[in-house]
C-alpha atoms as a PDB file:
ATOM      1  CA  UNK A   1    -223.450 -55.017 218.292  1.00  0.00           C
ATOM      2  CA  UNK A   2    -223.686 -57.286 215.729  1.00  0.00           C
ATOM      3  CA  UNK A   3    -226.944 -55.745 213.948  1.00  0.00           C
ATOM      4  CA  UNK A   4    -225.324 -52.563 214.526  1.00  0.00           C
ATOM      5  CA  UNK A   5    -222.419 -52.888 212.419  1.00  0.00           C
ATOM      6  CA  UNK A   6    -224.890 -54.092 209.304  1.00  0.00           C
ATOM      7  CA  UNK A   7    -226.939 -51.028 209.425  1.00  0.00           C
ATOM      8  CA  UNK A   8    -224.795 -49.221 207.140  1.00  0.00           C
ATOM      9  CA  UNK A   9    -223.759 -51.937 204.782  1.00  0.00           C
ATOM     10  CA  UNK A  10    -227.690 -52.583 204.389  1.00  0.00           C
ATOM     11  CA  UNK A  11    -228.431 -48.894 203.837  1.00  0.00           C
ATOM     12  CA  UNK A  12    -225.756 -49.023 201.191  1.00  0.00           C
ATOM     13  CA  UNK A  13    -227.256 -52.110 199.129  1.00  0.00           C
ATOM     14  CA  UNK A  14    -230.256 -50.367 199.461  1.00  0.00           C
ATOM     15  CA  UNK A  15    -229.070 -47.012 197.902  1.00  0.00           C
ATOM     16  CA  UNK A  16    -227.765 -48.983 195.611  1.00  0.00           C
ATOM     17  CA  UNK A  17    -230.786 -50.974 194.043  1.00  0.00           C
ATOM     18  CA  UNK A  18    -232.680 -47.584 194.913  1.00  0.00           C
ATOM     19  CA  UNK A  19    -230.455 -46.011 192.254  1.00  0.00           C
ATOM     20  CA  UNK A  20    -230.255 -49.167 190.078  1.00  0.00           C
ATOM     21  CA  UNK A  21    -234.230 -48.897 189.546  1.00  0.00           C
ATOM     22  CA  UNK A  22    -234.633 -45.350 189.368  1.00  0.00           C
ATOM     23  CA  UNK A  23    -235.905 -44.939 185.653  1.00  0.00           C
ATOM     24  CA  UNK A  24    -234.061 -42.222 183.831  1.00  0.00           C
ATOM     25  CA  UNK A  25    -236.831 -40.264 181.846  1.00  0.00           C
ATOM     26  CA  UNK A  26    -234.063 -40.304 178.548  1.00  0.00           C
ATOM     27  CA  UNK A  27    -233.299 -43.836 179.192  1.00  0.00           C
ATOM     28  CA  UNK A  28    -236.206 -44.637 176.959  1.00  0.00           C
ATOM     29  CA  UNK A  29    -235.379 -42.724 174.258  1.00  0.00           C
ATOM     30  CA  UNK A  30    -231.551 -43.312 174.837  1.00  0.00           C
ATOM     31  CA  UNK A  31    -232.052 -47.150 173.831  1.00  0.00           C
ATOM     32  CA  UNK A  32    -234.167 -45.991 170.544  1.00  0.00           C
ATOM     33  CA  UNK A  33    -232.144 -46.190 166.866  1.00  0.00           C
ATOM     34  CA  UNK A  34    -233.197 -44.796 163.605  1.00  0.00           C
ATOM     35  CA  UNK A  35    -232.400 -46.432 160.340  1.00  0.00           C
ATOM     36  CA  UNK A  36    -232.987 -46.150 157.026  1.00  0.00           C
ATOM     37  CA  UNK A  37    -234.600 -49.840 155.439  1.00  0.00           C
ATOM     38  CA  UNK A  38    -238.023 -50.365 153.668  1.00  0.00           C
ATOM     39  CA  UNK A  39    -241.611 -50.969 154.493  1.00  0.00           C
ATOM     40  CA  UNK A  40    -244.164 -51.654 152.461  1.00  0.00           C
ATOM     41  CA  UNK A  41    -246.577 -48.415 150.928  1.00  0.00           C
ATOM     42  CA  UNK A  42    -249.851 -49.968 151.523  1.00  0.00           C
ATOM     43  CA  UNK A  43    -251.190 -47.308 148.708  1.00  0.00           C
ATOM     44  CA  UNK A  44    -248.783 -49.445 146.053  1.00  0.00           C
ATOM     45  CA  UNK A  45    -247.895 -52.581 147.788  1.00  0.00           C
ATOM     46  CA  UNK A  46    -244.278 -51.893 147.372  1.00  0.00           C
ATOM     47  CA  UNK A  47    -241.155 -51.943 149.383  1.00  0.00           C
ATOM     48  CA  UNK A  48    -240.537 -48.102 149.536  1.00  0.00           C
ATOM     49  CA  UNK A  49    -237.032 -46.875 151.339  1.00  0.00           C
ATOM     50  CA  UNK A  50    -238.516 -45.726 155.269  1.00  0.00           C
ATOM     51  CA  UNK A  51    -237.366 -44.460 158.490  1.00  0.00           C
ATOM     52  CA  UNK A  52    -237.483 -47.381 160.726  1.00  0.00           C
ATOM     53  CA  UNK A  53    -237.371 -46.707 164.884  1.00  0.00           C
ATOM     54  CA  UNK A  54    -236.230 -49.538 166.689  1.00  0.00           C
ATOM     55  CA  UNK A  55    -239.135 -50.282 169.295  1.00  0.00           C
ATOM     56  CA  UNK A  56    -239.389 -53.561 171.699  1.00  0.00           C
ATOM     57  CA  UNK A  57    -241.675 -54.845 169.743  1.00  0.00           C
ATOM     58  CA  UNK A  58    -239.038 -54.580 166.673  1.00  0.00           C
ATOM     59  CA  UNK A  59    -238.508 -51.756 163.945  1.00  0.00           C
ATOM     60  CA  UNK A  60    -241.565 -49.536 163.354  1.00  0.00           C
ATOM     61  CA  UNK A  61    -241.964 -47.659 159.962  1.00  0.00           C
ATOM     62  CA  UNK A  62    -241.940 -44.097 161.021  1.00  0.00           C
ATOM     63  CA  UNK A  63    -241.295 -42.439 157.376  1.00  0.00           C
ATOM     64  CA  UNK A  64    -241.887 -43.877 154.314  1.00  0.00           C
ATOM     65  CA  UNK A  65    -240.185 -42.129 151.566  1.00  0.00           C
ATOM     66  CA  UNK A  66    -242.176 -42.353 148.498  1.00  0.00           C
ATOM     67  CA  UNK A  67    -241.555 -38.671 146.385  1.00  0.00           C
ATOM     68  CA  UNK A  68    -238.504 -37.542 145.137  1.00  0.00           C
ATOM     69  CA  UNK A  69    -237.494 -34.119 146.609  1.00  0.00           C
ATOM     70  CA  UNK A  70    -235.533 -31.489 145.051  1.00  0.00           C
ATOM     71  CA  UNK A  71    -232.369 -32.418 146.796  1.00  0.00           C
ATOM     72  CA  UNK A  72    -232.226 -36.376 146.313  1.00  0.00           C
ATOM     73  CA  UNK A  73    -234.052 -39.909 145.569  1.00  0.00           C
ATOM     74  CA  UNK A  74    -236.445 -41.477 148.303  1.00  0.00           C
ATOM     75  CA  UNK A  75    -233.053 -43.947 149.338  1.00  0.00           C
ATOM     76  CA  UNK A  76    -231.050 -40.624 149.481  1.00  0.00           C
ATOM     77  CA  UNK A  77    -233.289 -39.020 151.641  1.00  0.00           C
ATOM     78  CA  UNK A  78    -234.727 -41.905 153.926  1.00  0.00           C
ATOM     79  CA  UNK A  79    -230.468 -42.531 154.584  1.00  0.00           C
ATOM     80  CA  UNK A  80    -230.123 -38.424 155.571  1.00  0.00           C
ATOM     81  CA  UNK A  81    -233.039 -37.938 157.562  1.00  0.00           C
ATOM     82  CA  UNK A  82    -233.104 -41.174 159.191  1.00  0.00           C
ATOM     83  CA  UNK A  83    -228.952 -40.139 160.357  1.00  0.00           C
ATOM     84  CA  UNK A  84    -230.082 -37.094 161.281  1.00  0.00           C
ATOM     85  CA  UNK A  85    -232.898 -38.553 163.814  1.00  0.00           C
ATOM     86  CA  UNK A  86    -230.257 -40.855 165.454  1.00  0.00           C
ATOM     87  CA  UNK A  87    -228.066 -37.653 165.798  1.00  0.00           C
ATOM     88  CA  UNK A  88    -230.742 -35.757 167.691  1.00  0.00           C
ATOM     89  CA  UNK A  89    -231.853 -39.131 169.711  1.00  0.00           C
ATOM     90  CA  UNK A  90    -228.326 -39.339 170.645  1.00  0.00           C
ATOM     91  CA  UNK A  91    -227.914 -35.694 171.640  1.00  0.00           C
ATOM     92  CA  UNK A  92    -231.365 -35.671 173.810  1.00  0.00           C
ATOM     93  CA  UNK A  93    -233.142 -33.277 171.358  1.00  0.00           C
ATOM     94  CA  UNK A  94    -235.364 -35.272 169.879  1.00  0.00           C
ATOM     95  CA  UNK A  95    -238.138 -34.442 172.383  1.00  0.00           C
ATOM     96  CA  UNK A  96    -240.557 -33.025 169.870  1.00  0.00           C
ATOM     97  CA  UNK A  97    -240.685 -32.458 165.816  1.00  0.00           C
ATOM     98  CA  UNK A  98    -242.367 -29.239 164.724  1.00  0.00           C
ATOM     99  CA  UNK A  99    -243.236 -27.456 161.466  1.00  0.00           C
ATOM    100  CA  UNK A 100    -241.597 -23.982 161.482  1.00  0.00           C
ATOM    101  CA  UNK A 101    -239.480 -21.299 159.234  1.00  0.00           C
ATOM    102  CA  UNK A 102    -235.648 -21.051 159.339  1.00  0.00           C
ATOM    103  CA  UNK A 103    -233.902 -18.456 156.831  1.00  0.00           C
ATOM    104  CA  UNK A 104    -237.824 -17.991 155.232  1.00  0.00           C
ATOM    105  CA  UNK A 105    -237.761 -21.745 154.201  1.00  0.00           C
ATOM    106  CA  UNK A 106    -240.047 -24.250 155.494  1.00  0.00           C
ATOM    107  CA  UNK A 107    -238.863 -26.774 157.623  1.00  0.00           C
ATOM    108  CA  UNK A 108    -239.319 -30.037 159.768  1.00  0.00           C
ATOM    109  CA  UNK A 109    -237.007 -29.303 163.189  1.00  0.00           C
ATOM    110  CA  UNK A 110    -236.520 -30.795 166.278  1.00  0.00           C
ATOM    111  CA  UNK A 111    -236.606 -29.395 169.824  1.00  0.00           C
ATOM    112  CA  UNK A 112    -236.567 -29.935 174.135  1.00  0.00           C
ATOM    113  CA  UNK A 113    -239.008 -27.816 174.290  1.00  0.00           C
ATOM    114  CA  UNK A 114    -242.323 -25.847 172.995  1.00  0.00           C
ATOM    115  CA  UNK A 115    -242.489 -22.790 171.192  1.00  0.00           C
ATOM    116  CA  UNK A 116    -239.615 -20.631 170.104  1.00  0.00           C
ATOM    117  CA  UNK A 117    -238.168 -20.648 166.586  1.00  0.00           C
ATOM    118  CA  UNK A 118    -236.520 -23.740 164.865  1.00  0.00           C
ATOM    119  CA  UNK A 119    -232.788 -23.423 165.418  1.00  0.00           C
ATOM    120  CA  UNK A 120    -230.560 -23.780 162.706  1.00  0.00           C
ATOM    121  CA  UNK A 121    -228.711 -26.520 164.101  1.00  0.00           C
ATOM    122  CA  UNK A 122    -231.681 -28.704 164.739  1.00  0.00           C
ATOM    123  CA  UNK A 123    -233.948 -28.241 161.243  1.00  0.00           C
ATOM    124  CA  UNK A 124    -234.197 -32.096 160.151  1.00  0.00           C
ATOM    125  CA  UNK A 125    -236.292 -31.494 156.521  1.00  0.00           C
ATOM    126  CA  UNK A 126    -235.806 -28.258 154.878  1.00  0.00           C
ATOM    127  CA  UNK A 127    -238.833 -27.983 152.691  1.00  0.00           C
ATOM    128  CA  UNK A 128    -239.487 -26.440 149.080  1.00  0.00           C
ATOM    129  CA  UNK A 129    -240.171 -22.891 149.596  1.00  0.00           C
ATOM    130  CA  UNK A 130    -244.633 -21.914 149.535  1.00  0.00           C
ATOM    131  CA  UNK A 131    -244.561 -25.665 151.094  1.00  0.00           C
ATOM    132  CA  UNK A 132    -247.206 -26.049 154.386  1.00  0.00           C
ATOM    133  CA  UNK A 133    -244.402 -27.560 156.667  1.00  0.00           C
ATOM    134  CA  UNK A 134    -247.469 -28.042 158.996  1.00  0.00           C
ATOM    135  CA  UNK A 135    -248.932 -30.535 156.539  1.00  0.00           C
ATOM    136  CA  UNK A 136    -245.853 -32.215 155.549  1.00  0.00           C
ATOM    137  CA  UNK A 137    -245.221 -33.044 158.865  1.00  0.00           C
ATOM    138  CA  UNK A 138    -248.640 -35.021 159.556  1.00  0.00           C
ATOM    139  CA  UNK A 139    -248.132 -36.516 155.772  1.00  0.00           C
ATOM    140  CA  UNK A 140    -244.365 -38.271 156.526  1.00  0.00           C
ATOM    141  CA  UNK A 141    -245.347 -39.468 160.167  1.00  0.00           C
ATOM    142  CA  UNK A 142    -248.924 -40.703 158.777  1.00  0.00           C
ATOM    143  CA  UNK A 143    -250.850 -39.121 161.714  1.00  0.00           C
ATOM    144  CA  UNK A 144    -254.104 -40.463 159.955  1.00  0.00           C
ATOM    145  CA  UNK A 145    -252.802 -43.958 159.660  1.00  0.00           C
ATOM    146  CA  UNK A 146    -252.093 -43.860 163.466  1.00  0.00           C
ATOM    147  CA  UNK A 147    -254.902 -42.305 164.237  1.00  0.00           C
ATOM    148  CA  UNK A 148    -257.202 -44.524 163.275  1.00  0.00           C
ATOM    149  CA  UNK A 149    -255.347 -47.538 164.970  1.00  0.00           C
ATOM    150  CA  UNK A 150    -255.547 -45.674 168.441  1.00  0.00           C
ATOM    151  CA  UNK A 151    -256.443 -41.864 169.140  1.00  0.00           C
ATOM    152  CA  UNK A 152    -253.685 -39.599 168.855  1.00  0.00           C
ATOM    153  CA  UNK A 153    -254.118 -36.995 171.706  1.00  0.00           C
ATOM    154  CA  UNK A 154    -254.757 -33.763 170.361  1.00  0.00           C
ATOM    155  CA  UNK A 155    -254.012 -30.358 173.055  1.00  0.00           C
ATOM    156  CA  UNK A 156    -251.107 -30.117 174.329  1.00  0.00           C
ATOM    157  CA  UNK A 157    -250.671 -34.217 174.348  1.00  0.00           C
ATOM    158  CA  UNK A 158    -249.489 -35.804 171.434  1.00  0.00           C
ATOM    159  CA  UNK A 159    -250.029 -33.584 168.263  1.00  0.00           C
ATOM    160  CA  UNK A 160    -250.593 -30.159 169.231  1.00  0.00           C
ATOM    161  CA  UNK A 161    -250.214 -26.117 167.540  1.00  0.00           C
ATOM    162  CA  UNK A 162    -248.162 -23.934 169.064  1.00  0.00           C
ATOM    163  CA  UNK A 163    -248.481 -20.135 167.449  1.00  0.00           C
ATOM    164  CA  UNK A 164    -249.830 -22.040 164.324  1.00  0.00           C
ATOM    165  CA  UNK A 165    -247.100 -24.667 164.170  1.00  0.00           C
ATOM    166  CA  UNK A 166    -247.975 -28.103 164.712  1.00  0.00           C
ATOM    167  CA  UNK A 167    -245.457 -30.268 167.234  1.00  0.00           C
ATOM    168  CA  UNK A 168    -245.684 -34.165 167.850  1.00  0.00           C
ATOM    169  CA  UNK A 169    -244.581 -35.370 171.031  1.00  0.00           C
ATOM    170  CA  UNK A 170    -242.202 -38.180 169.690  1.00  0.00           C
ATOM    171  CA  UNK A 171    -241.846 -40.328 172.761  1.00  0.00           C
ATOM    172  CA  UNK A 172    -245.608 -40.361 172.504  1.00  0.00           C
ATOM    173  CA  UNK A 173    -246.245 -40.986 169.269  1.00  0.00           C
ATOM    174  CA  UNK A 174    -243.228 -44.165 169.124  1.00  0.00           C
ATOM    175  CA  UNK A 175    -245.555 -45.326 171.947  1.00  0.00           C
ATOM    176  CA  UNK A 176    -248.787 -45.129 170.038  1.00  0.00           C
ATOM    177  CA  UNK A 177    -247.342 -46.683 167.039  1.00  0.00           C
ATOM    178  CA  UNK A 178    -245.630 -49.437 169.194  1.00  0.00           C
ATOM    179  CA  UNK A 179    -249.030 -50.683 170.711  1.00  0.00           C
ATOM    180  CA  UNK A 180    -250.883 -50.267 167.741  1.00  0.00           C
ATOM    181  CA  UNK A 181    -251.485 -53.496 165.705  1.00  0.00           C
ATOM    182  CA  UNK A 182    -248.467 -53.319 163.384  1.00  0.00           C
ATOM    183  CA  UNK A 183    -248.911 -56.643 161.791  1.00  0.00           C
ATOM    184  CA  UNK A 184    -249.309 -55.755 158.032  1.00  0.00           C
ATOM    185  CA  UNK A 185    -246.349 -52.673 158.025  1.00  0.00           C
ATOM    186  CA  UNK A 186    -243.792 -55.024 156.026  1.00  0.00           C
ATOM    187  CA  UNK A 187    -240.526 -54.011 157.510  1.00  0.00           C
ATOM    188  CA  UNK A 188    -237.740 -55.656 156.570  1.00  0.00           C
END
């Protein structure tokens, strides 16, 4: 009778922990920040204004801001953009960046899912116009730098084209650039 009468509080502490240790697939993401601070430019050897992502192994350069755009300084910019990526993180649409075309302007947008059109609401970078968004895109997340630390899956993994627009996989790519050996990136 006894053993009987535990059957259900034992089912319930086992729900329980089962739904304590079920992994949410955003709670990854969830606990990620963006910030604007500086890195060093390992072209100069400066401390240049950058995108920082908060990782376990500590804040990971993600964009270094080193040209002045049309519409502000490096600082300016690396303080917009890098608001704008904790925006989208904290909204759950910051599954992918893409290169694509909103109002006939290039831009750098963010989306759930693949293919489509960049949204209005979710462009991150609008770019000069005659700009290849595709190649801005691998230029400010470095795709060459991380490549060569670990191979960046190309079709349909981490960088891939969709209709001629390229799309990074972010949760992927934070990974890559987590593992790799970060010890000479100079965050501060």
């Amino acid at each position: 009778m006894k053993y009987q009468s535990l059957v259900p509080i034992l089912s319930a502490i086992a729900l329980s922990l089962g739904a304590t240790l079920t992994i949410n697939p955003f709670s990854y993401a969830q606990e990620r920040t963006f910030t604007c601070g500086t890195a060093k430019d390992r072209t100069t050897g400066k401390q240049v204004p950058a995108t920082l992502v908060s990782t376990p192994r500590g804040n990971i350069p993600l964009i270094l801001w080193v040209n002045n755009f049309p519409s502000g300084t490096p600082q300016q910019r690396c303080q917009e953009i890098s608001t704008r990526f904790q925006q989208f993180a904290d909204n759950h649409l910051l599954k992918y960046l893409r290169a694509g075309t909103v109002n006939n302007q290039p831009v750098l947008c963010v989306g759930t899912s693949k293919g489509g059109v960049c949204p209005d609401k979710n462009v991150l970078i609008t770019l000069p116009p005659e700009t290849n968004a595709n190649l801005i895109l691998a230029q400010l997340l470095d795709l060459r730098r991380h490549a060569a630390r670990k191979p960046l899956r190309l079709s349909g993994g981490t960088v891939f084209y969709v209709d001629r627009e390229l799309y990074v996989d972010m949760e992927d790519f934070i990974k890559i650039i987590t593992e790799s050996d970060g010890s000479d990136d100079g965050t501060n």
